[in-house]
C-alpha atoms as a PDB file:
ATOM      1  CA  UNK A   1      -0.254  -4.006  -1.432  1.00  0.00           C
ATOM      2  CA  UNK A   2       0.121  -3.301  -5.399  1.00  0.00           C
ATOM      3  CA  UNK A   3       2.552  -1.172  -6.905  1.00  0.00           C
ATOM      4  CA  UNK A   4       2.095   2.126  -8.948  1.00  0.00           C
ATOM      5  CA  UNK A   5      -0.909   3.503  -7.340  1.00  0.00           C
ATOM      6  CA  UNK A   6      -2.434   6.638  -8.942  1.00  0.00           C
ATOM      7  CA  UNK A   7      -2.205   9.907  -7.253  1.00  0.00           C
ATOM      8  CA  UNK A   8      -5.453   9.885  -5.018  1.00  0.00           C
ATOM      9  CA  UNK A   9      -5.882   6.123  -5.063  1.00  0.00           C
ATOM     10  CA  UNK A  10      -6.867   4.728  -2.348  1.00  0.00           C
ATOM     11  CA  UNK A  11      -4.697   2.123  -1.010  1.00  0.00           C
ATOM     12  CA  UNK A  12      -5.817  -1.235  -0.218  1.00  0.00           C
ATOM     13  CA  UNK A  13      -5.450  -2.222   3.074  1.00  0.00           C
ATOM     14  CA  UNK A  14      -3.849  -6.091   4.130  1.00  0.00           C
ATOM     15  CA  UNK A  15      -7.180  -6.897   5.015  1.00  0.00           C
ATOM     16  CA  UNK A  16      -9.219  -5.659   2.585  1.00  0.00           C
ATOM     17  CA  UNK A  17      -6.165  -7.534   0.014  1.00  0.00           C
ATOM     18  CA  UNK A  18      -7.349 -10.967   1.446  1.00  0.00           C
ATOM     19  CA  UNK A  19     -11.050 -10.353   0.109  1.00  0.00           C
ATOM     20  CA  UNK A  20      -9.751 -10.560  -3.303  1.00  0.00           C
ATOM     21  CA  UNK A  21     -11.837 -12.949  -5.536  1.00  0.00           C
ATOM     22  CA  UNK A  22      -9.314 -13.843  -8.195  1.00  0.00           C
ATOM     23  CA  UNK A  23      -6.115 -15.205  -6.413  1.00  0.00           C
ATOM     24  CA  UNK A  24      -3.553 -14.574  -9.908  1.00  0.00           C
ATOM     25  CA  UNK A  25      -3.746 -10.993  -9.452  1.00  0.00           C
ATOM     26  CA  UNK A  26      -0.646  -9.460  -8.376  1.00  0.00           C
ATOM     27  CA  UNK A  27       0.315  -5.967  -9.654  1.00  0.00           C
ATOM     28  CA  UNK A  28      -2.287  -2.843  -9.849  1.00  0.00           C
ATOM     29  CA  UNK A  29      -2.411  -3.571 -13.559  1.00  0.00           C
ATOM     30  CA  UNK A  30      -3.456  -6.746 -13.462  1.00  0.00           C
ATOM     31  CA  UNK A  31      -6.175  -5.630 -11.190  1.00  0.00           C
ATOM     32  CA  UNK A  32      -6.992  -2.517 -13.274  1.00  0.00           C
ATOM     33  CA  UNK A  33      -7.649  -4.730 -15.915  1.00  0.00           C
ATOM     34  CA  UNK A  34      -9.697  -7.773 -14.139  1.00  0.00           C
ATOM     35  CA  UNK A  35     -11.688  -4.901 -12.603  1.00  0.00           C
ATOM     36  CA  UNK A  36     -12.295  -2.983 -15.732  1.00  0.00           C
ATOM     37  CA  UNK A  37     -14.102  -6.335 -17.456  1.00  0.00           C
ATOM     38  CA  UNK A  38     -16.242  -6.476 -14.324  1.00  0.00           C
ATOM     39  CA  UNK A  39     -17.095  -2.939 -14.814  1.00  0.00           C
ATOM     40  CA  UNK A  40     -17.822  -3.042 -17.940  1.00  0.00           C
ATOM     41  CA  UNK A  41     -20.654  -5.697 -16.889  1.00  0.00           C
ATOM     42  CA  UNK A  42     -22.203  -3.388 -14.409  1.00  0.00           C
ATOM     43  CA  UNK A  43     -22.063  -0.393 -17.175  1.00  0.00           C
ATOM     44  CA  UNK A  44     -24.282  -2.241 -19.152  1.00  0.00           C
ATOM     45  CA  UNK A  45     -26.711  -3.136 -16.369  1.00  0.00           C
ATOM     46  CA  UNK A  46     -27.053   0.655 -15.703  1.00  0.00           C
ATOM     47  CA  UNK A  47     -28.278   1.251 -18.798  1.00  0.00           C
ATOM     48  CA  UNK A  48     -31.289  -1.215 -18.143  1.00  0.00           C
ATOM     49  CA  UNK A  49     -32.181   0.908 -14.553  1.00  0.00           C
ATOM     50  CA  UNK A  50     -35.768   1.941 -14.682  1.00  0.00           C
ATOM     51  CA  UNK A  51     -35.852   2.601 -10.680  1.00  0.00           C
ATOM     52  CA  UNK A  52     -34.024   5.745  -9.877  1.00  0.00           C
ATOM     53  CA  UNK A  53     -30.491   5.581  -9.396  1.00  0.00           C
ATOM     54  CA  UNK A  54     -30.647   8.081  -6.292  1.00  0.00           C
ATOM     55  CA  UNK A  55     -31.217   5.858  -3.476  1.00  0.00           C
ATOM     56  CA  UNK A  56     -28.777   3.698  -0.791  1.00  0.00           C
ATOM     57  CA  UNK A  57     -30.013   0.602  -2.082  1.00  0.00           C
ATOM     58  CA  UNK A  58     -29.401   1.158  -5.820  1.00  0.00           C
ATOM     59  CA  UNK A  59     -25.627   2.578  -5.166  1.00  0.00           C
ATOM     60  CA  UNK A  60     -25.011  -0.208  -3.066  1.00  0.00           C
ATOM     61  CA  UNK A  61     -26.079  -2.392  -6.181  1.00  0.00           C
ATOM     62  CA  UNK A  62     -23.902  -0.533  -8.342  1.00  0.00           C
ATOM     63  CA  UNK A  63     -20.602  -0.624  -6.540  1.00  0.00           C
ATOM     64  CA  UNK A  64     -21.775  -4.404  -5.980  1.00  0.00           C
ATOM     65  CA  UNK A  65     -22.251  -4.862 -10.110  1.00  0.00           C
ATOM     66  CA  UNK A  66     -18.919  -3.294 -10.577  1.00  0.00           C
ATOM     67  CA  UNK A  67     -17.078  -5.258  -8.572  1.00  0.00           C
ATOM     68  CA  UNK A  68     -18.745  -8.770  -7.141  1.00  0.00           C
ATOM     69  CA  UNK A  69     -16.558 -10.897  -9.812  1.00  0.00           C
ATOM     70  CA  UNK A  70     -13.286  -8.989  -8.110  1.00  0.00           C
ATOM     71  CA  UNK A  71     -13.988  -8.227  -4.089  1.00  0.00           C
ATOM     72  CA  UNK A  72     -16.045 -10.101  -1.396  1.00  0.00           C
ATOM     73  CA  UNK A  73     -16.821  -6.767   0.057  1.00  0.00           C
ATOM     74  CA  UNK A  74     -18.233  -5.388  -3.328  1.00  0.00           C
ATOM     75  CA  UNK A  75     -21.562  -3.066  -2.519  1.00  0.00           C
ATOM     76  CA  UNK A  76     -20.459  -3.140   1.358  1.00  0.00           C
ATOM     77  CA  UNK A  77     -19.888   0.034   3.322  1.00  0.00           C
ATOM     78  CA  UNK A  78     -16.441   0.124   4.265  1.00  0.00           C
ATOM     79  CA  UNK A  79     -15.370  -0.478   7.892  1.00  0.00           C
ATOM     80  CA  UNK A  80     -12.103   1.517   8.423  1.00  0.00           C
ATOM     81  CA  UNK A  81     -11.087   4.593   7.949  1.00  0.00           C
ATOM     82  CA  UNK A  82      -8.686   5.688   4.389  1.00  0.00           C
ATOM     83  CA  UNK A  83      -6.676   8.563   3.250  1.00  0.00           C
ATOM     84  CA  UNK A  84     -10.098  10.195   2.128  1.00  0.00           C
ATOM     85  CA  UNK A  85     -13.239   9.948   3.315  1.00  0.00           C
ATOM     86  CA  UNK A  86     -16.247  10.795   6.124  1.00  0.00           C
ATOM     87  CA  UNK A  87     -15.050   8.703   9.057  1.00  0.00           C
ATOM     88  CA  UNK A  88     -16.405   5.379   8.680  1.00  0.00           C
ATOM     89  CA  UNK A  89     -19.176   5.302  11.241  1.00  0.00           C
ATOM     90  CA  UNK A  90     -20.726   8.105   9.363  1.00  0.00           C
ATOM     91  CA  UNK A  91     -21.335   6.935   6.093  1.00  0.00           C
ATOM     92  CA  UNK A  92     -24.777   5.806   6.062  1.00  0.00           C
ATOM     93  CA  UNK A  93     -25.977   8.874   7.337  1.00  0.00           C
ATOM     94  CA  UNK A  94     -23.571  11.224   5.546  1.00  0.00           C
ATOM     95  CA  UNK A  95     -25.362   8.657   1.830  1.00  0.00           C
ATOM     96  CA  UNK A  96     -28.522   9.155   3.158  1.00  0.00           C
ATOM     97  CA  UNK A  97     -28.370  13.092   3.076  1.00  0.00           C
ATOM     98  CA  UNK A  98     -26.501  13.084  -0.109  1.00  0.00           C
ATOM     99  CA  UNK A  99     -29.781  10.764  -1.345  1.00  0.00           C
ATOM    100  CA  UNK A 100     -32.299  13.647  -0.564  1.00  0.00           C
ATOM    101  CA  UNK A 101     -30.214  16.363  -1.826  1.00  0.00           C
ATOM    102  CA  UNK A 102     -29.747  14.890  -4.661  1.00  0.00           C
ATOM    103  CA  UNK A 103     -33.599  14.415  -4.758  1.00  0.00           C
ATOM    104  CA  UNK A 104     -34.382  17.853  -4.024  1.00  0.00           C
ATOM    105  CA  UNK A 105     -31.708  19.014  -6.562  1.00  0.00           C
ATOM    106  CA  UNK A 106     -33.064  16.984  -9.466  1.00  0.00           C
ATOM    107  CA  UNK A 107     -37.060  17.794  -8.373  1.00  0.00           C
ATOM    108  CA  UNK A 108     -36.825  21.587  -8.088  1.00  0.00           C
ATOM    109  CA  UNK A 109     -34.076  21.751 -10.430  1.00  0.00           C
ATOM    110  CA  UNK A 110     -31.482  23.626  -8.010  1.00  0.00           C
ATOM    111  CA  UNK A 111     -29.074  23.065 -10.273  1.00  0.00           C
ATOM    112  CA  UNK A 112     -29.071  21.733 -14.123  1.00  0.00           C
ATOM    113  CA  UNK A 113     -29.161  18.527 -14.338  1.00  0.00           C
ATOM    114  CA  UNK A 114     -25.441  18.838 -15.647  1.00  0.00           C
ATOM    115  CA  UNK A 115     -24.261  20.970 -12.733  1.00  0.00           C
ATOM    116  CA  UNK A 116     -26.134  18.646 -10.114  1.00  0.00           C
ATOM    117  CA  UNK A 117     -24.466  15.335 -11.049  1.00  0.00           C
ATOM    118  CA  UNK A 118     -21.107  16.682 -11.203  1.00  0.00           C
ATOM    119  CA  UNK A 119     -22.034  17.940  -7.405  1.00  0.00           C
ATOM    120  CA  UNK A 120     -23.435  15.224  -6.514  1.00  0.00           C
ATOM    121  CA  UNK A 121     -20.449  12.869  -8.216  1.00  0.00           C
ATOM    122  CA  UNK A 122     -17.883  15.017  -6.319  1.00  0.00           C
ATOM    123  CA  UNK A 123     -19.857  14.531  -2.095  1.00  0.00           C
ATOM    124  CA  UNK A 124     -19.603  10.995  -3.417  1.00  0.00           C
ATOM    125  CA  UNK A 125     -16.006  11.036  -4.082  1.00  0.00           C
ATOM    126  CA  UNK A 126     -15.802  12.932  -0.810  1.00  0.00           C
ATOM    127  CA  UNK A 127     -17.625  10.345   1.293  1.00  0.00           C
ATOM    128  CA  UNK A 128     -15.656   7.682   0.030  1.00  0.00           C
ATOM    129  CA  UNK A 129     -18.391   4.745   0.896  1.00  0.00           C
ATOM    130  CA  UNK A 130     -16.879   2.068   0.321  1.00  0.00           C
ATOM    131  CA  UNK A 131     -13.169  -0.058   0.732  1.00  0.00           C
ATOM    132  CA  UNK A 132     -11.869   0.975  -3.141  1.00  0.00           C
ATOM    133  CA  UNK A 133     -13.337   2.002  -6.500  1.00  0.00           C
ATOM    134  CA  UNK A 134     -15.298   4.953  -5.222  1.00  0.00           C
ATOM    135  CA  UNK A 135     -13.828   7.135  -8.428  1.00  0.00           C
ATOM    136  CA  UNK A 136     -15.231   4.765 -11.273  1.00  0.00           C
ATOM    137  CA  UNK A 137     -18.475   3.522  -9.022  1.00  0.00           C
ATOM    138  CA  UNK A 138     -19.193   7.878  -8.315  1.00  0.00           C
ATOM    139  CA  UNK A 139     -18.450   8.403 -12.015  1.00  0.00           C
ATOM    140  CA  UNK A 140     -21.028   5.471 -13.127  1.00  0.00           C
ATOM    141  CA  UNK A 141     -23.123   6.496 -10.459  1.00  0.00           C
ATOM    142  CA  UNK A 142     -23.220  10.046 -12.599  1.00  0.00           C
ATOM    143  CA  UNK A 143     -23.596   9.191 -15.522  1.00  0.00           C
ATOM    144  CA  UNK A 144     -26.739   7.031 -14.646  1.00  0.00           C
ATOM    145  CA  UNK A 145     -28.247  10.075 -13.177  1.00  0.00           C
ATOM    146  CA  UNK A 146     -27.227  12.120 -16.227  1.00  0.00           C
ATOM    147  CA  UNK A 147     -29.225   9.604 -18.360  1.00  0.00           C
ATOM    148  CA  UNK A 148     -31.981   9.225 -16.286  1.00  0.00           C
ATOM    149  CA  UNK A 149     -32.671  12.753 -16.953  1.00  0.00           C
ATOM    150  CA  UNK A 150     -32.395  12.728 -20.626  1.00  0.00           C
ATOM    151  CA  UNK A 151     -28.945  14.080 -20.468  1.00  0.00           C
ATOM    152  CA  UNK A 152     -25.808  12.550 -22.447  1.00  0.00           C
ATOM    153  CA  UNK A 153     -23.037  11.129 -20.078  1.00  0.00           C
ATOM    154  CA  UNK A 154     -20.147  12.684 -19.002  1.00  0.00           C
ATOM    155  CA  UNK A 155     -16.924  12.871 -21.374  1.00  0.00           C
ATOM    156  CA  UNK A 156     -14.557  11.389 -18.482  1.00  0.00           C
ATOM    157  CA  UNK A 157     -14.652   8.176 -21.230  1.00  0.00           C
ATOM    158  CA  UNK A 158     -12.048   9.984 -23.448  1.00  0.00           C
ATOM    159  CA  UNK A 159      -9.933  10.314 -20.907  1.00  0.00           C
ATOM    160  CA  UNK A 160      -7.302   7.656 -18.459  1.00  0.00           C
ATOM    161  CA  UNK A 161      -8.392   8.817 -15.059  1.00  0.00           C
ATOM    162  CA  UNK A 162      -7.574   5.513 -13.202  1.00  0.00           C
ATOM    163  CA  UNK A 163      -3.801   5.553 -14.550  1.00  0.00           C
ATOM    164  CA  UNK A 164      -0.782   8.122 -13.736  1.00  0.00           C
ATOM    165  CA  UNK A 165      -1.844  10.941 -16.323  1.00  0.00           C
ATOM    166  CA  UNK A 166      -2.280  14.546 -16.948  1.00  0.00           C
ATOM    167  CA  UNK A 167      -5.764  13.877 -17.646  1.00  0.00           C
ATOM    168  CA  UNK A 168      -6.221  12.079 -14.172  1.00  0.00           C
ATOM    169  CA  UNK A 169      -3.539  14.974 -12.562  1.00  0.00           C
ATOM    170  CA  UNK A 170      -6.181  17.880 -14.248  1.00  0.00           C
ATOM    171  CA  UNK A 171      -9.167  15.850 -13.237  1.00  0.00           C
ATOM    172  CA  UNK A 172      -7.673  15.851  -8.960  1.00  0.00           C
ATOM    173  CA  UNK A 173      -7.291  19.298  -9.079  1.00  0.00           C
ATOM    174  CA  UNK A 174     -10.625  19.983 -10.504  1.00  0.00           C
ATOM    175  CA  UNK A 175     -12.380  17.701  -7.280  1.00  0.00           C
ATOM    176  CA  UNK A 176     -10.025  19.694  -5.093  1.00  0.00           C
ATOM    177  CA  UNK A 177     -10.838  22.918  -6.235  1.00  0.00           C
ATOM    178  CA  UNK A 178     -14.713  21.430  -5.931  1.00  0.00           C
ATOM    179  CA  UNK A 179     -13.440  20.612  -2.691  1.00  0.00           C
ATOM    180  CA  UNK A 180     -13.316  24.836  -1.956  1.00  0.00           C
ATOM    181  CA  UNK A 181     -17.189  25.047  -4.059  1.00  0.00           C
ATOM    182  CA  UNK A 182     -15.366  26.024  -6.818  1.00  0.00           C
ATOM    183  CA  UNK A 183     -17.326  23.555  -9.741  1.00  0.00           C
ATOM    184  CA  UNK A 184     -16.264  25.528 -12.561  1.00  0.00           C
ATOM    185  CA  UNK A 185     -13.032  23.083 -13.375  1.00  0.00           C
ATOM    186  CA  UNK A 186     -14.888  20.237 -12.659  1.00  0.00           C
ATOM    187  CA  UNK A 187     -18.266  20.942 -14.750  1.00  0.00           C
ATOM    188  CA  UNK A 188     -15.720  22.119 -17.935  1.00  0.00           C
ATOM    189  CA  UNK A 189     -13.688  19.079 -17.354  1.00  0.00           C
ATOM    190  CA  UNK A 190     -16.833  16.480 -17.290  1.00  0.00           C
ATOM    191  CA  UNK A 191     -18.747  18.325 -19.855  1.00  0.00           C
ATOM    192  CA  UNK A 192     -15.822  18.903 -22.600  1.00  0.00           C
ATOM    193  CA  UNK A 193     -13.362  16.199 -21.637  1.00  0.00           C
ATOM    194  CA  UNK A 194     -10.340  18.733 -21.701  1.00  0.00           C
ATOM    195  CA  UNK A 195      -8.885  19.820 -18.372  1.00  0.00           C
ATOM    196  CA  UNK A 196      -9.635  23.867 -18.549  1.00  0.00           C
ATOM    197  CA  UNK A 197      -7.473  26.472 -19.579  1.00  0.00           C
ATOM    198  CA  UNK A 198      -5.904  28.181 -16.717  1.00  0.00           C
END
């Protein structure tokens, strides 16, 4: 439906299109940017979360922050299948194991607390819960973990990862390589906010 998708976007199906809340939006631009304000929003509401941020419900209410002002189907599980993703039947059990390992992960400290929200931010990417912004919501969704464990948030800020980029191009190759267990791209690339030397 828009033009100039990113590499790794997912597209946005006809039906999906008719959900959209504001009815001037034409181009992926224009949506980029009406999105981004709504975003910006549910940012800010993250940084009042006392509950912890590892849980279905809370996710849901993320993606739902980020995007109610943009998509009827904002915090909704989506119903189809995309170009990435867990089939869509799947998804509420393939969040709820993701929920306790990410539990488990933070409570006997598996991993740092660095290490385990760049995991965990990459098996959310790789579910793909919901119809579109899965990238920003799992990146959000990080970041809240990151701070709810005393850590500093991820430097993905200094970079354009939602346009066509080499930052976005270095960050896709880093979640594929993640894709093979190989974190070492992504961790350098979300800790240092430079794609890594090669």
């Amino acid at each position: 439906m828009f033009d100039n998708d990113p590499d790794g976007a997912t597209p946005i199906d006809l039906e999906e299109a008719a959900d959209l809340l504001p009815q001037h939006i034409q181009t992926r631009d224009q949506l980029n940017t009406w999105e981004q304000e709504n975003i910006l929003f549910a940012a800010k509401w993250s940084l009042t979360v006392r509950d912890s941020i590892v849980n279905d419900s809370k996710l849901r209410e993320l993606h739902l922050r980020m995007f109610d002002r943009t998509w009827k189907w904002a915090g909704l599980y989506r119903k189809s299948d995309k170009n990435i993703g867990v089939p869509w039947a799947t998804i509420s059990t393939e969040v709820r194991i993701l929920m306790q390992d990410a539990k488990y992960w933070i409570e006997n400290k598996t991993y740092s607390v660095d290490e385990a929200a760049a995991r965990l931010h990459h098996r959310l990417v790789l579910i793909h819960p919901f119809p579109n912004g899965n990238g920003r919501h799992s990146r959000l969704w990080a970041d809240t973990i990151l701070r709810q464990n005393n850590r500093p948030p991820f430097k993905w800020k200094n970079t354009d990862l939602d346009h066509k980029t080499s930052a976005r191009q270095a960050y896709i190759s880093a979640l594929r390589a993640a894709d093979l267990n190989d974190y070492s791209l992504l961790l350098e690339l979300l800790l240092t906010g430079r794609p890594p030397v090669q």
